[in-house]
N, C-alpha and C. Protein backbone atom coordinates (compact mmCIF):
# COMPACT_ATOMS: atom_id res chain seq x y z
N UNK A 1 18.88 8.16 13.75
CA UNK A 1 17.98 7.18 13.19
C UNK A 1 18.00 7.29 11.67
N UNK A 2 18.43 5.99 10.84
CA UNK A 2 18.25 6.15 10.04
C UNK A 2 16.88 5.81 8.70
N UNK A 3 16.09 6.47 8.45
CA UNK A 3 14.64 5.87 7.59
C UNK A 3 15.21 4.86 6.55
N UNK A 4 14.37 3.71 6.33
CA UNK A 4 14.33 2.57 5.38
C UNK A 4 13.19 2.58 4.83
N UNK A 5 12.03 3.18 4.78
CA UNK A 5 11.00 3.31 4.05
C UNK A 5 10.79 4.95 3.64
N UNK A 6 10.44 5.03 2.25
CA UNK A 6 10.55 6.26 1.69
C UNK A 6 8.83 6.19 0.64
N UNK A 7 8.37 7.37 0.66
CA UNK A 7 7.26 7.23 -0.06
C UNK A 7 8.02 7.87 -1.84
N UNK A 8 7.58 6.71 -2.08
CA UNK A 8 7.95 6.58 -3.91
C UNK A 8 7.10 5.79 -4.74
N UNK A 9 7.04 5.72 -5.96
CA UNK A 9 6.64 5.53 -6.71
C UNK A 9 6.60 3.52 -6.55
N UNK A 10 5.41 2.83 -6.15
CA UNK A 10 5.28 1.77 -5.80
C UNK A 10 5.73 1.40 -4.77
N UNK A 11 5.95 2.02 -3.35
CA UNK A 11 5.66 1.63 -2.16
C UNK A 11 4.38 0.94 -1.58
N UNK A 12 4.37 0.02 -1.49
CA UNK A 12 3.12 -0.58 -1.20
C UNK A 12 2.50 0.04 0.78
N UNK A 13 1.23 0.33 0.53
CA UNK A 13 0.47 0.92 2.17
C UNK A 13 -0.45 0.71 2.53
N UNK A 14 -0.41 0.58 3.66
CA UNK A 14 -1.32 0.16 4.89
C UNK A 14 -1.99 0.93 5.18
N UNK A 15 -3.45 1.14 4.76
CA UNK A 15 -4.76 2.93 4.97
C UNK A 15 -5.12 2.39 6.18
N UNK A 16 -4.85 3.05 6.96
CA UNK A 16 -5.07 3.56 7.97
C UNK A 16 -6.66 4.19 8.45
N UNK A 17 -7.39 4.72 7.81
CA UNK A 17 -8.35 5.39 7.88
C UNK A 17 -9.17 5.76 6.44
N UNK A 18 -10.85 5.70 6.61
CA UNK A 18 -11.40 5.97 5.75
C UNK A 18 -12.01 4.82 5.23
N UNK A 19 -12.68 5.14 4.07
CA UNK A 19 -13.62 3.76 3.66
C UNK A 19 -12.48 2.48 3.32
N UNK A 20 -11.24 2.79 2.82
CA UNK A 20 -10.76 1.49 2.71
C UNK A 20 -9.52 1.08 3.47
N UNK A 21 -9.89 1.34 4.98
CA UNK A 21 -9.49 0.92 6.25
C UNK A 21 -8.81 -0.37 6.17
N UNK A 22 -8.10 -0.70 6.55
CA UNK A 22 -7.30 -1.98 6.53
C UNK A 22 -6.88 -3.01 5.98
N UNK A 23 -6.82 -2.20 4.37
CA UNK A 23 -6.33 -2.82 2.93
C UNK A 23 -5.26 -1.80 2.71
N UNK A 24 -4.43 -3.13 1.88
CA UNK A 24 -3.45 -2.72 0.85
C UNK A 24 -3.52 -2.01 -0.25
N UNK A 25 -2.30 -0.89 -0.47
CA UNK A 25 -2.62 -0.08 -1.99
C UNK A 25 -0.87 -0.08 -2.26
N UNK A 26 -0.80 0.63 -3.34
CA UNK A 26 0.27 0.85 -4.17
C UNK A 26 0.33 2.29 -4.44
N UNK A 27 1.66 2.79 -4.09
CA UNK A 27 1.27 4.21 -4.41
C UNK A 27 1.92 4.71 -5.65
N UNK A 28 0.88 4.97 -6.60
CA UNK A 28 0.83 5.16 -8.35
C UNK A 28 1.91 6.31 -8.46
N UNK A 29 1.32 7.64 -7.99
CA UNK A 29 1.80 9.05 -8.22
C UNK A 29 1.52 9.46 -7.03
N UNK A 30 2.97 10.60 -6.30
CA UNK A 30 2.86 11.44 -5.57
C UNK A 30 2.46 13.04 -6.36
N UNK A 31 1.23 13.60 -5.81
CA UNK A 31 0.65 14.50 -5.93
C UNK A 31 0.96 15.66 -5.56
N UNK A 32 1.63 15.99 -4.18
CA UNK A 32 2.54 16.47 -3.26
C UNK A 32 3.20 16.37 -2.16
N UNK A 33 3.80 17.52 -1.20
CA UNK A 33 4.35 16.67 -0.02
C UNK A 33 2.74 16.15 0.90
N UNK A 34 1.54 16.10 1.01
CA UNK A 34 0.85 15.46 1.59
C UNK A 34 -0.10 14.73 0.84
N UNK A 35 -0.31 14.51 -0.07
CA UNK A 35 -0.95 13.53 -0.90
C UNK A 35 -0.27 12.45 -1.88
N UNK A 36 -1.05 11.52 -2.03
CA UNK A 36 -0.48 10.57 -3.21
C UNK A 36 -1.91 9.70 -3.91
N UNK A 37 -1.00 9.63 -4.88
CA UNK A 37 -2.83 8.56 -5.82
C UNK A 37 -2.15 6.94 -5.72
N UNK A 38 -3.39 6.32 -5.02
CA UNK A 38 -3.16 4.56 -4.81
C UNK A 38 -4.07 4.13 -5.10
N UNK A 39 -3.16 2.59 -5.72
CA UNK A 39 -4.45 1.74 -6.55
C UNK A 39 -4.34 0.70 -6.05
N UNK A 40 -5.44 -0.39 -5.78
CA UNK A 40 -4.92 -1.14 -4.91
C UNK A 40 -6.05 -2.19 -5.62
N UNK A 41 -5.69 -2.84 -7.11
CA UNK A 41 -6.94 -4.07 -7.12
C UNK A 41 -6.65 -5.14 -6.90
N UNK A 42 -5.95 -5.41 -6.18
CA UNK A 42 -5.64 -7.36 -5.19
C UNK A 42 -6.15 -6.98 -4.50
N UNK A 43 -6.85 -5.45 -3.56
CA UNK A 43 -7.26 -5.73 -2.21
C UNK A 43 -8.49 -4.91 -2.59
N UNK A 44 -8.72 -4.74 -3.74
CA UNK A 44 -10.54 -4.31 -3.71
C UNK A 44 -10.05 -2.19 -3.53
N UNK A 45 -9.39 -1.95 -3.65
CA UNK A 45 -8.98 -0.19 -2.98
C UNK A 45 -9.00 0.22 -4.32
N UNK A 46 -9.97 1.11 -5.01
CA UNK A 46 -10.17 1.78 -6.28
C UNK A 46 -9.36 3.09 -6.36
N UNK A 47 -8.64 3.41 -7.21
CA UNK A 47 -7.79 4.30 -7.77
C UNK A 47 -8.19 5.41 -7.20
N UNK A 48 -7.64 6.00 -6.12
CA UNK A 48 -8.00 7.43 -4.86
C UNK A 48 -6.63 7.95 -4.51
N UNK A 49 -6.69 9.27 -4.23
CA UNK A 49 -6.06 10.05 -3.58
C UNK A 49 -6.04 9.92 -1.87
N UNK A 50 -5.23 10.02 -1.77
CA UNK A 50 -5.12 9.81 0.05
C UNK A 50 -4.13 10.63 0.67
N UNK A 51 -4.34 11.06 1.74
CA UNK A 51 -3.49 11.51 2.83
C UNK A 51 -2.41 10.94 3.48
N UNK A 52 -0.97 11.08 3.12
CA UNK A 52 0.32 10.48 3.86
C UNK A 52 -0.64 10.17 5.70
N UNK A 53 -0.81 10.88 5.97
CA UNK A 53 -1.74 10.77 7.46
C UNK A 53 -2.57 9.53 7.86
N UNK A 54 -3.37 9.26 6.76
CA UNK A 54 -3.92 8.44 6.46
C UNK A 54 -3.23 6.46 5.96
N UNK A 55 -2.58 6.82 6.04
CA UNK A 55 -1.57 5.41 5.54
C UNK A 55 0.21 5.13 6.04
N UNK A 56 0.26 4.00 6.13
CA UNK A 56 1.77 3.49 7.05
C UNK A 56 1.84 2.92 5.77
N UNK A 57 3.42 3.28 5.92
CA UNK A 57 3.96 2.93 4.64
C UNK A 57 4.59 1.20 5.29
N UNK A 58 4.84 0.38 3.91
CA UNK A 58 5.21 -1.02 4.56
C UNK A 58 6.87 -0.85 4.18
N UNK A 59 7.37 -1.96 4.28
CA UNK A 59 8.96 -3.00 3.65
C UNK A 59 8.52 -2.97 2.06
N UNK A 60 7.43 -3.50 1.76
CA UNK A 60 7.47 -3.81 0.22
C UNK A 60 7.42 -2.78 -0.95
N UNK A 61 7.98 -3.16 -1.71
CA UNK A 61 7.88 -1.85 -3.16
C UNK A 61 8.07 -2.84 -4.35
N UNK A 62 7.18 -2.22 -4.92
CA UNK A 62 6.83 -3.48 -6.57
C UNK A 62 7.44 -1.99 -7.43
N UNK A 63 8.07 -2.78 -8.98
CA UNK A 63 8.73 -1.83 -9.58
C UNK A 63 7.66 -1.62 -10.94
N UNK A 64 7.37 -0.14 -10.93
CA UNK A 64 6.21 -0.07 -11.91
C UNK A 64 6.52 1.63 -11.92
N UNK A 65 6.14 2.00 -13.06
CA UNK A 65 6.02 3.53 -13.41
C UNK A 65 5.50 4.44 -12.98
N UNK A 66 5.89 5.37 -13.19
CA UNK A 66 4.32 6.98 -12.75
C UNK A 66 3.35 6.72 -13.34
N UNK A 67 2.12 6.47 -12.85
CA UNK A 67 0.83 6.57 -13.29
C UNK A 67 0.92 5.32 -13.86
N UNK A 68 0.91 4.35 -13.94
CA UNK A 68 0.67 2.88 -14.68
C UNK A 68 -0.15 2.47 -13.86
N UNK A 69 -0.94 1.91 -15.18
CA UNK A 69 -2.13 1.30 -15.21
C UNK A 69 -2.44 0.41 -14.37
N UNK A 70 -4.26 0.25 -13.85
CA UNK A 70 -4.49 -0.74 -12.82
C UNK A 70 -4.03 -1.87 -13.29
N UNK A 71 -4.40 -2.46 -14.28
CA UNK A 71 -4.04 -3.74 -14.72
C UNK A 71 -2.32 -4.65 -14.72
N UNK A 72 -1.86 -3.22 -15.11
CA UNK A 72 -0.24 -3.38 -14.78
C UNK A 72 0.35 -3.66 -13.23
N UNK A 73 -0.61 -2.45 -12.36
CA UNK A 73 -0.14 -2.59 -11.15
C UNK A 73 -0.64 -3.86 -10.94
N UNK A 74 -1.61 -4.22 -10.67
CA UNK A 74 -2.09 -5.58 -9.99
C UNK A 74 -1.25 -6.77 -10.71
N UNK A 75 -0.79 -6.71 -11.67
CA UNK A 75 0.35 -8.04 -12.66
C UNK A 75 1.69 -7.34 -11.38
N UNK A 76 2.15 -6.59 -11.49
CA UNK A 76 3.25 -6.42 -10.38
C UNK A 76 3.02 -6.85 -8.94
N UNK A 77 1.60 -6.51 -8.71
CA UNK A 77 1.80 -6.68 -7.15
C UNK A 77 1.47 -8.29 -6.60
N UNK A 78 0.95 -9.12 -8.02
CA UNK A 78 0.39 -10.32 -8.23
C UNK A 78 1.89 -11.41 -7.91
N UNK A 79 3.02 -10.77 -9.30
CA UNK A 79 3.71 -11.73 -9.29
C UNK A 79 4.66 -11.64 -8.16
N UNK A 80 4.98 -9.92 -7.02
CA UNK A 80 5.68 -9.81 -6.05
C UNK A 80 5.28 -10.53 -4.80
N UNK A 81 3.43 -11.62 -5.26
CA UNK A 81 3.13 -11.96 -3.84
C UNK A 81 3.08 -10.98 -2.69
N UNK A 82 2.54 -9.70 -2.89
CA UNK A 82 2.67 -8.73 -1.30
C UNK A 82 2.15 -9.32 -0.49
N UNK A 83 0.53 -9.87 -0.79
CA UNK A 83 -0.16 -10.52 0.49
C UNK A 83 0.02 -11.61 0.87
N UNK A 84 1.23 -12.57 0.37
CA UNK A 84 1.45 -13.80 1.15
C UNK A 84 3.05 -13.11 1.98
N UNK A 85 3.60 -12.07 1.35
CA UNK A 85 4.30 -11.70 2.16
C UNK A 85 3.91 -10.89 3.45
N UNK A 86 3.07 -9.49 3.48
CA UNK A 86 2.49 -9.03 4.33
C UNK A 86 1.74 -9.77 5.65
N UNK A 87 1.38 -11.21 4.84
CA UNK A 87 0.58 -12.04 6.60
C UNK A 87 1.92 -12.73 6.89
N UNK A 88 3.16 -12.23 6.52
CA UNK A 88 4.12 -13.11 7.70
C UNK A 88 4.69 -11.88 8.24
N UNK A 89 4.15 -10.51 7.99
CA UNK A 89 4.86 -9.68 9.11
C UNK A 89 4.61 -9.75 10.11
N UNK A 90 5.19 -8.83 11.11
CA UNK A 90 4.60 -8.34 12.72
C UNK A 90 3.20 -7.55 12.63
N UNK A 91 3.26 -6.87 11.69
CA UNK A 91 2.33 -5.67 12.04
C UNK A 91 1.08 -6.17 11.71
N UNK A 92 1.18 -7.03 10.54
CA UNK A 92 -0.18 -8.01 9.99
C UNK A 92 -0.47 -8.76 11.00
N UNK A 93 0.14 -9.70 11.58
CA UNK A 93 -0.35 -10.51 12.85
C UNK A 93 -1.14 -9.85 14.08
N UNK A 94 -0.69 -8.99 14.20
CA UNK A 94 -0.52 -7.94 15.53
C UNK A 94 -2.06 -7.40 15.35
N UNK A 95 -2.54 -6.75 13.78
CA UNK A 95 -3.74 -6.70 13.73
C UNK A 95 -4.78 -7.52 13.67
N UNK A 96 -4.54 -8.73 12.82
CA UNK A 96 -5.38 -9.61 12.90
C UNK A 96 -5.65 -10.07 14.45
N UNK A 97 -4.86 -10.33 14.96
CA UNK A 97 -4.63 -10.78 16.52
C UNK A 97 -5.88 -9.78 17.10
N UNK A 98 -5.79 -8.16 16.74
CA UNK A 98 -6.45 -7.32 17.53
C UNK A 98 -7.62 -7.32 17.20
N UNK A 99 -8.16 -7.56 15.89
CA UNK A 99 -9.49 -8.07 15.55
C UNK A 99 -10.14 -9.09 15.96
N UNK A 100 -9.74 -10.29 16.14
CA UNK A 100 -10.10 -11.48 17.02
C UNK A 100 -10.98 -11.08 18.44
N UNK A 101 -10.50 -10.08 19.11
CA UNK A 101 -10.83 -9.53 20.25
C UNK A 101 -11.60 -9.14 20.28
């Protein structure tokens, strides 16, 4: 099997758990092998540390620096469109679908 998603510097993720449960972030800086700092202001997710455990990594990656700024990230993740791309995946449907229920 070969991996196509790698946690790096602007991988965009899916939290999994915790107060900001089922929003999008950007991951700023890896901290170590089990943490990373994500900022996420298109989806309301304030500049936090999180648990790889805690988050599915997606397809998308916006190109932006170590540690750059909220304002920067959100101009990247603005003009890459993540969230008109993310509601035509599987995995976005699949949840929304499961919320309906």
């Amino acid at each position: 099997m070969i991996y196509q998603k790698f946690v790096e510097i602007g991988r965009v993720v899916y939290i999994t758990k915790g107060k900001d449960k089922g929003k999008l972030a950007v991951i700023v800086n890896v901290i170590d092998g089990n943490k990373a700092l994500l900022d996420g202001p298109s989806s309301g997710v304030r500049r936090c540390v999180c648990n790889f455990k805690d988050m599915h990594l997606t397809k998308f990656r916006i190109n932006i620096r170590v540690g750059q700024r909220t304002k920067n990230v959100q101009k990247a993740y603005d003009e890459a469109e993540i969230n008109k791309k993310w509601a035509e995946t599987e995995l976005a449907k699949r949840i929304a679908r499961k919320n309906l229920v």
